[in-house]
C-alpha atoms as a PDB file:
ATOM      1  CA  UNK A   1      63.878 -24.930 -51.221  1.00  0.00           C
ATOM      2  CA  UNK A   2      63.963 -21.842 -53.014  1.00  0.00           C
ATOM      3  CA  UNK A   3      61.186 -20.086 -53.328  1.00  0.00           C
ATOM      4  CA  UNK A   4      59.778 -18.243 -56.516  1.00  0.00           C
ATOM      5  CA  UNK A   5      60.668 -14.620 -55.114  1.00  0.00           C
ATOM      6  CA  UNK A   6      64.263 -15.423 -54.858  1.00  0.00           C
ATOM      7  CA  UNK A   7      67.065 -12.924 -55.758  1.00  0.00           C
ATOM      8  CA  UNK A   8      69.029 -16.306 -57.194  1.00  0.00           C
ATOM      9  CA  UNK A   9      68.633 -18.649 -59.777  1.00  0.00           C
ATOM     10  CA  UNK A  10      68.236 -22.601 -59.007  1.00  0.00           C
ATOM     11  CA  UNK A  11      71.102 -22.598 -61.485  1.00  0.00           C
ATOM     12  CA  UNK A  12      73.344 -19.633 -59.266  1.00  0.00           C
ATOM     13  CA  UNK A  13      72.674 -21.582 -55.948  1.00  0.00           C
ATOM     14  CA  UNK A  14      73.797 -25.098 -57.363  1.00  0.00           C
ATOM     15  CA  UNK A  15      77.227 -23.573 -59.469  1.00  0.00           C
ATOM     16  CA  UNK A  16      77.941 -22.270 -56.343  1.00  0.00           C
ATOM     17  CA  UNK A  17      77.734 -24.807 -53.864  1.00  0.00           C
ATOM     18  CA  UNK A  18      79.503 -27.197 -56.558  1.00  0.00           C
ATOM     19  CA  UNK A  19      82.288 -25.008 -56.501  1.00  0.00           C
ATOM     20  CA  UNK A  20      82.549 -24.789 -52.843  1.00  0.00           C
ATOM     21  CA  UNK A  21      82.213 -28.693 -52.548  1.00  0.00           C
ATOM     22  CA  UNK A  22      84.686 -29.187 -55.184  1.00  0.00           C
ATOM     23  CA  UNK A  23      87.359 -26.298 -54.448  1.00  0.00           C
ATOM     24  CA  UNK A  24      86.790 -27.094 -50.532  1.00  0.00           C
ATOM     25  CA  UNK A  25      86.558 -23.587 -49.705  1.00  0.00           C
ATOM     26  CA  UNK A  26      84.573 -22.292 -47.137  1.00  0.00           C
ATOM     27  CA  UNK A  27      81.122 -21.299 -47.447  1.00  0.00           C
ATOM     28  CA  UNK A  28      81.819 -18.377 -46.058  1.00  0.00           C
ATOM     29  CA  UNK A  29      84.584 -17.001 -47.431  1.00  0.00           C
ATOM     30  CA  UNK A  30      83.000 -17.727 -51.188  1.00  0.00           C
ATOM     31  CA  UNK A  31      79.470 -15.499 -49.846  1.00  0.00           C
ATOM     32  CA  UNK A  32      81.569 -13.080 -48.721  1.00  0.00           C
ATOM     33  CA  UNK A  33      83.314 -12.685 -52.235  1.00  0.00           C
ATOM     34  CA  UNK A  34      79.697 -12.863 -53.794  1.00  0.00           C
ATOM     35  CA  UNK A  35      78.523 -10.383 -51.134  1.00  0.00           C
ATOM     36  CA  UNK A  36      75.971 -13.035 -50.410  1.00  0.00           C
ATOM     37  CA  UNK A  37      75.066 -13.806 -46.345  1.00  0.00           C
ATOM     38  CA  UNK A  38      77.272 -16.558 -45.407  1.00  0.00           C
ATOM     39  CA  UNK A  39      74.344 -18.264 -44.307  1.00  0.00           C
ATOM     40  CA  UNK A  40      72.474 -18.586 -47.500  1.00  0.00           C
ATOM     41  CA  UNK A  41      75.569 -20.175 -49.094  1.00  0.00           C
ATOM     42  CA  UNK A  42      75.746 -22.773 -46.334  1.00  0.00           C
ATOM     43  CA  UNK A  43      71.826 -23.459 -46.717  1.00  0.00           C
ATOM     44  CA  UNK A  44      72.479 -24.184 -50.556  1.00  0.00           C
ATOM     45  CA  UNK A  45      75.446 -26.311 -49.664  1.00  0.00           C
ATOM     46  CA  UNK A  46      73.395 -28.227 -47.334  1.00  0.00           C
ATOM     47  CA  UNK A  47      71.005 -28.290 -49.871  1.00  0.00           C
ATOM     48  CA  UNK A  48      72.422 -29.171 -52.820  1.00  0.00           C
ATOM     49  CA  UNK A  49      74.456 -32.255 -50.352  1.00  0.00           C
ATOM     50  CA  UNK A  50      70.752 -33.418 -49.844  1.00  0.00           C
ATOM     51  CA  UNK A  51      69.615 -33.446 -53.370  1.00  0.00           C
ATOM     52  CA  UNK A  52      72.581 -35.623 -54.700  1.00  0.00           C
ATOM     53  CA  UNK A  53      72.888 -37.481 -51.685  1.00  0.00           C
ATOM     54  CA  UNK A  54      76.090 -35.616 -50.685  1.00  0.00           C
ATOM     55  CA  UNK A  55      77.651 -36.873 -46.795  1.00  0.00           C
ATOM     56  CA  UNK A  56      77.141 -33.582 -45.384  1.00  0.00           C
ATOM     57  CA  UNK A  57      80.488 -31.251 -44.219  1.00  0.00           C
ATOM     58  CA  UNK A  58      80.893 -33.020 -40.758  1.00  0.00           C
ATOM     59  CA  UNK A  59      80.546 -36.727 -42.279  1.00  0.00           C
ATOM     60  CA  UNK A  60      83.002 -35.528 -45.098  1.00  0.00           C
ATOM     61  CA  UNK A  61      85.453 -34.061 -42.342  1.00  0.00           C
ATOM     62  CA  UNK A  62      84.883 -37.528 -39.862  1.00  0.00           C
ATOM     63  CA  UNK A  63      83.209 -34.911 -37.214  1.00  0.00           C
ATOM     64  CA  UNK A  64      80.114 -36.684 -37.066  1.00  0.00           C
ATOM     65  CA  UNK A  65      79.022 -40.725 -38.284  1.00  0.00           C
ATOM     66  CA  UNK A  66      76.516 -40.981 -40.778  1.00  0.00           C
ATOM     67  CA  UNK A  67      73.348 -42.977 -39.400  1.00  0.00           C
ATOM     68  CA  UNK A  68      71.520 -44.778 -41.573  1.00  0.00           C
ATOM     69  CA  UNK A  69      68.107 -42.684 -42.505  1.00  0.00           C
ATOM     70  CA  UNK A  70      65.483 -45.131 -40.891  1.00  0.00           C
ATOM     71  CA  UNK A  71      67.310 -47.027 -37.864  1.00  0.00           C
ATOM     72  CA  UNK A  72      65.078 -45.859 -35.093  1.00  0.00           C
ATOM     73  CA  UNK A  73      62.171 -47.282 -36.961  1.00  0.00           C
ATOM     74  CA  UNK A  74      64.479 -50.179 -37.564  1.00  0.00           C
ATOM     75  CA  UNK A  75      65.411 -50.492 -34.103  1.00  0.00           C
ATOM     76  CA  UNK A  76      61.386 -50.046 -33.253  1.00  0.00           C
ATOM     77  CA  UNK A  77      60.506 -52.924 -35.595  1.00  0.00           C
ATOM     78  CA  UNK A  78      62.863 -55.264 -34.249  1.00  0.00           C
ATOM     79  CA  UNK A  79      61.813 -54.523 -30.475  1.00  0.00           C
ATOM     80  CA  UNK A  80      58.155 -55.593 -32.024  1.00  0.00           C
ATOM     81  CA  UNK A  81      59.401 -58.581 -33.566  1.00  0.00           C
ATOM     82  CA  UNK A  82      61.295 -59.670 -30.275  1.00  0.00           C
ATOM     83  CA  UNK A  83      58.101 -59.538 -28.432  1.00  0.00           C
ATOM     84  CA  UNK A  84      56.095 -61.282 -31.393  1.00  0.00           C
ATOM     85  CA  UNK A  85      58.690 -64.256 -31.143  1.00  0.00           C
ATOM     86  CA  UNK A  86      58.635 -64.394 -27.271  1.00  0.00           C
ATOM     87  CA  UNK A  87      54.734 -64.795 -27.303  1.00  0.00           C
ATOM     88  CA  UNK A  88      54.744 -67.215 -30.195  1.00  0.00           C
ATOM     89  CA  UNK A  89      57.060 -69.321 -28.226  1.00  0.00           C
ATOM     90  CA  UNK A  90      55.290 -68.917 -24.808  1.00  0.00           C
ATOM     91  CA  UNK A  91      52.041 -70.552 -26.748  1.00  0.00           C
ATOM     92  CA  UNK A  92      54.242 -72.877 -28.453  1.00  0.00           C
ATOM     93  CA  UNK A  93      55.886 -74.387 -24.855  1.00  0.00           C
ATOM     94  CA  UNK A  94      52.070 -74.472 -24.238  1.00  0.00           C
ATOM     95  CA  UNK A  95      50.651 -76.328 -26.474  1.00  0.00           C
ATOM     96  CA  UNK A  96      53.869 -78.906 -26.134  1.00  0.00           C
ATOM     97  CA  UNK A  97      52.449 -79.350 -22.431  1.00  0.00           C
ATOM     98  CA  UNK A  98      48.871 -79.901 -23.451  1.00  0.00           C
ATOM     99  CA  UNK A  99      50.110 -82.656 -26.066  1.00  0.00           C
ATOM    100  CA  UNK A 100      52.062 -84.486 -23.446  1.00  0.00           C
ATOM    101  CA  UNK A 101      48.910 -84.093 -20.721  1.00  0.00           C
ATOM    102  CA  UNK A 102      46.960 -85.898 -23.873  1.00  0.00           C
ATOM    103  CA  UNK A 103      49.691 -88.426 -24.507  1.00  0.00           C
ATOM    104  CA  UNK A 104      49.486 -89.992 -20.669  1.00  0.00           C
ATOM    105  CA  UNK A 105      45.514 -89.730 -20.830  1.00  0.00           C
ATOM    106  CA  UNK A 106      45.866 -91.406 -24.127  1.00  0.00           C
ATOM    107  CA  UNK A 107      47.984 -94.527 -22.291  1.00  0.00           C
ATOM    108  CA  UNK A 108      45.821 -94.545 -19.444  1.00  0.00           C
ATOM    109  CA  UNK A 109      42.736 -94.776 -21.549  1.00  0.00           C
ATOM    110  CA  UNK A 110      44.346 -97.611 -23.473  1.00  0.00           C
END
């Protein structure tokens, strides 16, 4: 996030890494033609991939596989759910016994 002291404008930082999505130049070949630190133009690539929900350089280039944003909580949810299921059918298998146990007391009581 840039930061109200900055040498650049919000407007500099997002031209620029537009044009280095869009021309597929390097990052830091276009900073060092600006005579900007290479990693400041990599930071508002990064950025600017976040903002407009951009895959970042190693999704684009098949380097890395994008994982969806919540699947450990996912994954954590379903785990709960498993055990939820398993419990409910525990007490369910339970309460099948206790109606049979009623059903003979029921004939003998007849």
């Amino acid at each position: 996030m840039a930061s109200n002291n900055s040498k650049y404008s919000q407007e500099v930082r997002e031209e620029t890494a537009k044009f280095i999505i869009e021309s597929g130049k390097s990052a830091t070949s276009v900073g060092a033609e600006m005579g900007i630190d290479k990693n400041t133009v990599c930071r508002w690539v990064r950025d600017y991939r976040r903002k407009y929900n951009l895959p970042s350089y190693a999704e684009e280039k098949g380097i890395l596989e994008k994982k969806p944003r919540y699947a450990s909580a996912d994954a954590k949810k379903i785990k709960q759910l498993e055990k939820d299921l398993k419990k409910a059918e525990k007490q369910i298998k339970e309460e099948r016994e206790k109606v049979e146990i009623l059903k003979k007391c029921l004939q003998i009581f007849m």
